[in-house]
Protein backbone atom coordinates (compact mmCIF):
# COMPACT_ATOMS: atom_id res chain seq x y z
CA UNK A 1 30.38 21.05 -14.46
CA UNK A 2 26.45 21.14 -14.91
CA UNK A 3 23.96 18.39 -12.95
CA UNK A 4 22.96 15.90 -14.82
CA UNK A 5 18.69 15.77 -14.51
CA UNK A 6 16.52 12.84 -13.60
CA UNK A 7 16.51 10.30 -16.53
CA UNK A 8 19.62 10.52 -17.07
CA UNK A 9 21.83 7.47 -18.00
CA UNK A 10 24.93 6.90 -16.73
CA UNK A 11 27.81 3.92 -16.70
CA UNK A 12 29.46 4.02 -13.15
CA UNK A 13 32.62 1.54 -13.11
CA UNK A 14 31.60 -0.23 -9.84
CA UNK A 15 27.64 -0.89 -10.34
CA UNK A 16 27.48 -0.40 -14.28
CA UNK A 17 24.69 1.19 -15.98
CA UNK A 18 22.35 3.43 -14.47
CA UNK A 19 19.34 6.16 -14.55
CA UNK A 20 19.23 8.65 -12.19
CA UNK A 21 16.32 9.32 -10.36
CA UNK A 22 17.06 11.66 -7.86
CA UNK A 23 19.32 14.76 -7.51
CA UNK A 24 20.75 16.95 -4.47
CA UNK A 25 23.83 19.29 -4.78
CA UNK A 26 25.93 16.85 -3.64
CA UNK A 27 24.31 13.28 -4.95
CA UNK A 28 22.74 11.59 -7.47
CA UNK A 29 20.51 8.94 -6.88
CA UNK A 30 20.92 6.26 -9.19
CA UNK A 31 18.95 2.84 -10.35
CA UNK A 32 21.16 0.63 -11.38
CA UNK A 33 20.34 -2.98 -13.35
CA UNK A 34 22.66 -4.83 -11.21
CA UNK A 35 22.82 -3.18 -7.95
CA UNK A 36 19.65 -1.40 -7.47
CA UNK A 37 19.18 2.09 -5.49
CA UNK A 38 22.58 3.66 -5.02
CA UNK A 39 23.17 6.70 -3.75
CA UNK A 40 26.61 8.60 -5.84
CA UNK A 41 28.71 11.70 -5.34
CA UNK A 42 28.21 14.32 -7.60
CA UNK A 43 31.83 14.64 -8.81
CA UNK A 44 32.44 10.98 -8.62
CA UNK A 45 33.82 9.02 -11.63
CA UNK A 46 31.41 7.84 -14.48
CA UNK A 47 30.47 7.82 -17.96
CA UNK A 48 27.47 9.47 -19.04
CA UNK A 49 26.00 7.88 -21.48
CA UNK A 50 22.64 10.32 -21.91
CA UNK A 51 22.69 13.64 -20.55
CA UNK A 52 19.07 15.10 -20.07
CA UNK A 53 20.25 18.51 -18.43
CA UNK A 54 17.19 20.83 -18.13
CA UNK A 55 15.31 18.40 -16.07
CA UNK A 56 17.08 18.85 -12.25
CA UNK A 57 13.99 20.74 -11.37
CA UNK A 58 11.79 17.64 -12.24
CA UNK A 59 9.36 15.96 -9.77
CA UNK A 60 11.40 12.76 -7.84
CA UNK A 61 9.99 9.16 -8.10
CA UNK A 62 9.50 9.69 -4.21
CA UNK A 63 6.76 12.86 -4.58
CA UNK A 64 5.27 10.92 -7.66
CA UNK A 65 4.59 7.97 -5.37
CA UNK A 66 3.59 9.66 -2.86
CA UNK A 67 1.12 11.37 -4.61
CA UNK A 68 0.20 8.40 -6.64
CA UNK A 69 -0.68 6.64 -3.07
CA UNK A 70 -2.68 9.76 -2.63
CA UNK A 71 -4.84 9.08 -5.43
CA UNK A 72 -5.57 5.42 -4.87
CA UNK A 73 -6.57 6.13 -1.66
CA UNK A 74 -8.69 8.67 -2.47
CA UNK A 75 -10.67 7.35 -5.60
CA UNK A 76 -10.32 3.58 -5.09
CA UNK A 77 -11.46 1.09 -3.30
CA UNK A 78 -8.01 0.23 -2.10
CA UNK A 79 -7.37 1.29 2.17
CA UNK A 80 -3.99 2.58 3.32
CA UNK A 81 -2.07 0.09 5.21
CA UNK A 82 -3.83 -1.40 8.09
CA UNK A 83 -1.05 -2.41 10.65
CA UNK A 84 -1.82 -6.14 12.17
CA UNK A 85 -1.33 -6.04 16.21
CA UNK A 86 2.46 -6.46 17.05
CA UNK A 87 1.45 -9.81 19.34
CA UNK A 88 0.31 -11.53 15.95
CA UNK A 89 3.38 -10.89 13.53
CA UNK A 90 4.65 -14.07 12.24
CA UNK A 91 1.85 -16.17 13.67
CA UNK A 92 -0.66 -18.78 12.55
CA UNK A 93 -4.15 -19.44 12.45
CA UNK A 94 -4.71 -23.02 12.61
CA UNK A 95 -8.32 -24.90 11.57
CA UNK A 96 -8.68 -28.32 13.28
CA UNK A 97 -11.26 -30.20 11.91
CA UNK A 98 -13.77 -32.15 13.82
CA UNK A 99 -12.82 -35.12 11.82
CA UNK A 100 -9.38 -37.26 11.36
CA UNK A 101 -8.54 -35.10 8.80
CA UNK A 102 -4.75 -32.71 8.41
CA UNK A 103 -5.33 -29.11 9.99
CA UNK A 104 -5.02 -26.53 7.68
CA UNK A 105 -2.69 -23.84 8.40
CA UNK A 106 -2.95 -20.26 7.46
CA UNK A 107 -0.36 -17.48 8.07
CA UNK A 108 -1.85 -14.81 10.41
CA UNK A 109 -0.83 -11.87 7.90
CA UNK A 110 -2.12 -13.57 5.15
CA UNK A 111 -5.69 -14.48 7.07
CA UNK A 112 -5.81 -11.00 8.28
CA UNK A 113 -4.93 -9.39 4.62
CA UNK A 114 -7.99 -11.14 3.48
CA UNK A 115 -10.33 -9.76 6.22
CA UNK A 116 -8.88 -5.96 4.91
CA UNK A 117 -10.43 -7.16 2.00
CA UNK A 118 -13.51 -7.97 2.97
CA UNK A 119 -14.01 -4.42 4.95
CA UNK A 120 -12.78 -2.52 2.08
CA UNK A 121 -15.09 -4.05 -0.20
CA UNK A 122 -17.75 -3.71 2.26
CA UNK A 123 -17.03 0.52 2.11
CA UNK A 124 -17.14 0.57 -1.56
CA UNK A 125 -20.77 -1.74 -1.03
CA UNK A 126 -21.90 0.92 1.29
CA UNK A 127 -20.74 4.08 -0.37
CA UNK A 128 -22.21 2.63 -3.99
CA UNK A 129 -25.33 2.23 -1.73
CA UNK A 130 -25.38 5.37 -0.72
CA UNK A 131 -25.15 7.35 -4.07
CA UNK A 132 -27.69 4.62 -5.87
CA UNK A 133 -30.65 5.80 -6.96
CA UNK A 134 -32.89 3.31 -4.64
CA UNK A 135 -35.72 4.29 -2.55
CA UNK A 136 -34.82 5.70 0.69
CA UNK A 137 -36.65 3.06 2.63
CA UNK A 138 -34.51 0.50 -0.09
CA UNK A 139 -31.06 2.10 0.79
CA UNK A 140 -31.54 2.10 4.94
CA UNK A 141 -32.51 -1.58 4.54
CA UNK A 142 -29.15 -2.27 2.63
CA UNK A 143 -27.13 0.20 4.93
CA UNK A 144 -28.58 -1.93 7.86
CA UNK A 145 -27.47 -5.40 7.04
CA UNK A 146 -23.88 -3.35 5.77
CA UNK A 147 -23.87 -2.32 9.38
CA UNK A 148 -24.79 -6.29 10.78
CA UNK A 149 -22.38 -7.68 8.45
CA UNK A 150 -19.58 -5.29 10.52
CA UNK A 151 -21.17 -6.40 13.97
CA UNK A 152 -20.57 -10.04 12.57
CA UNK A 153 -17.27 -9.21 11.82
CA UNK A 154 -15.98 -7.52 14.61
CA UNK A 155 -14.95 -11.36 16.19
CA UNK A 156 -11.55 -10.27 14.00
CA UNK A 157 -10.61 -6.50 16.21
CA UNK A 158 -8.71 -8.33 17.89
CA UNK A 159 -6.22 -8.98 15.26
CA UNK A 160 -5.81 -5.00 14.24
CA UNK A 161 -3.32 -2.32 16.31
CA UNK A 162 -5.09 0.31 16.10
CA UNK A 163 -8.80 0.68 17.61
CA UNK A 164 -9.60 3.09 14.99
CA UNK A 165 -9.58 0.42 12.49
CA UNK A 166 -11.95 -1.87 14.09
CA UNK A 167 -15.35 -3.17 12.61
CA UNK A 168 -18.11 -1.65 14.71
CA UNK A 169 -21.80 -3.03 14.03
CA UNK A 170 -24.82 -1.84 15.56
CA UNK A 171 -24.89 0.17 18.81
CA UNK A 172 -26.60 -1.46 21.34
CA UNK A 173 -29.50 0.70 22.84
């Protein structure tokens, strides 16, 4: 019996029809339409509708994302995950007005997606910045109020795990 490779179609009688994505000596991995990420024997029954045989020593979806993630965090302005401190999971920021208006409420995770955002856009601000072609004096002007905008900004370190992720303004002296 040979391996099937990756892209590979198959019709299994209990989740229907599949591709497989993965292969060990002992399992496929399969996508299925109706049931997803399924993990098969080998010698178990199916039909196989496309064979693609030479391809077992192909590159699995898992090292292409992983690599893809790789990428984007490398040449884009997009951060890797920032983890949100365990005490606010699940919470809410609410915004009472100082008027008899509603309060608006704002999922903590959401709220604290947004302020990512802002600091990740602030790094791609900084680094364009940095590799302008502005005067010196022009660039450590713009690199300054970069750095105030952080020291406004770190009001929100309290929301994030990790320390290393904080904003951090201007040392005092």
């Amino acid at each position: 019996m040979k391996i099937l490779g990756i892209g590979s179609r198959i019709k299994h009688p209990e989740h229907g029809a599949g591709v497989v994505t993965n292969v060990t000596a002992k399992h496929y991995w399969v996508t299925f339409i109706e049931s997803g990420l399924e993990t098969i024997d080998v010698d178990s029954e199916f039909e196989v509708i496309e064979a693609l045989e030479d391809e077992v020593d192909s590159v699995s979806f898992y090292e292409v994302e992983r690599t893809l993630k790789n990428l984007l965090q490398k040449w884009s302005d997009v951060s890797q995950i920032v983890p949100i401190a365990d005490k606010w999971k699940g919470g809410k920021l609410i915004m009472e007005p100082g008027t008899a208006t509603q309060n608006k409420e704002v999922p903590i995770d959401t709220f604290f997606h947004k302020i990512i955002m802002v600091r990740d856009r602030l790094r791609v601000m900084e680094q364009k910045v940095n590799a302008s072609n502005l005067d010196p004096s022009e660039k450590v002007d713009l690199q300054q109020y970069i750095t105030r905008i952080y020291g406004s900004l770190t009001t929100f370190n309290v929301l994030f795990k990790s320390t290393n992720d904080y904003f951090v303004g201007e040392k005092s002296k």
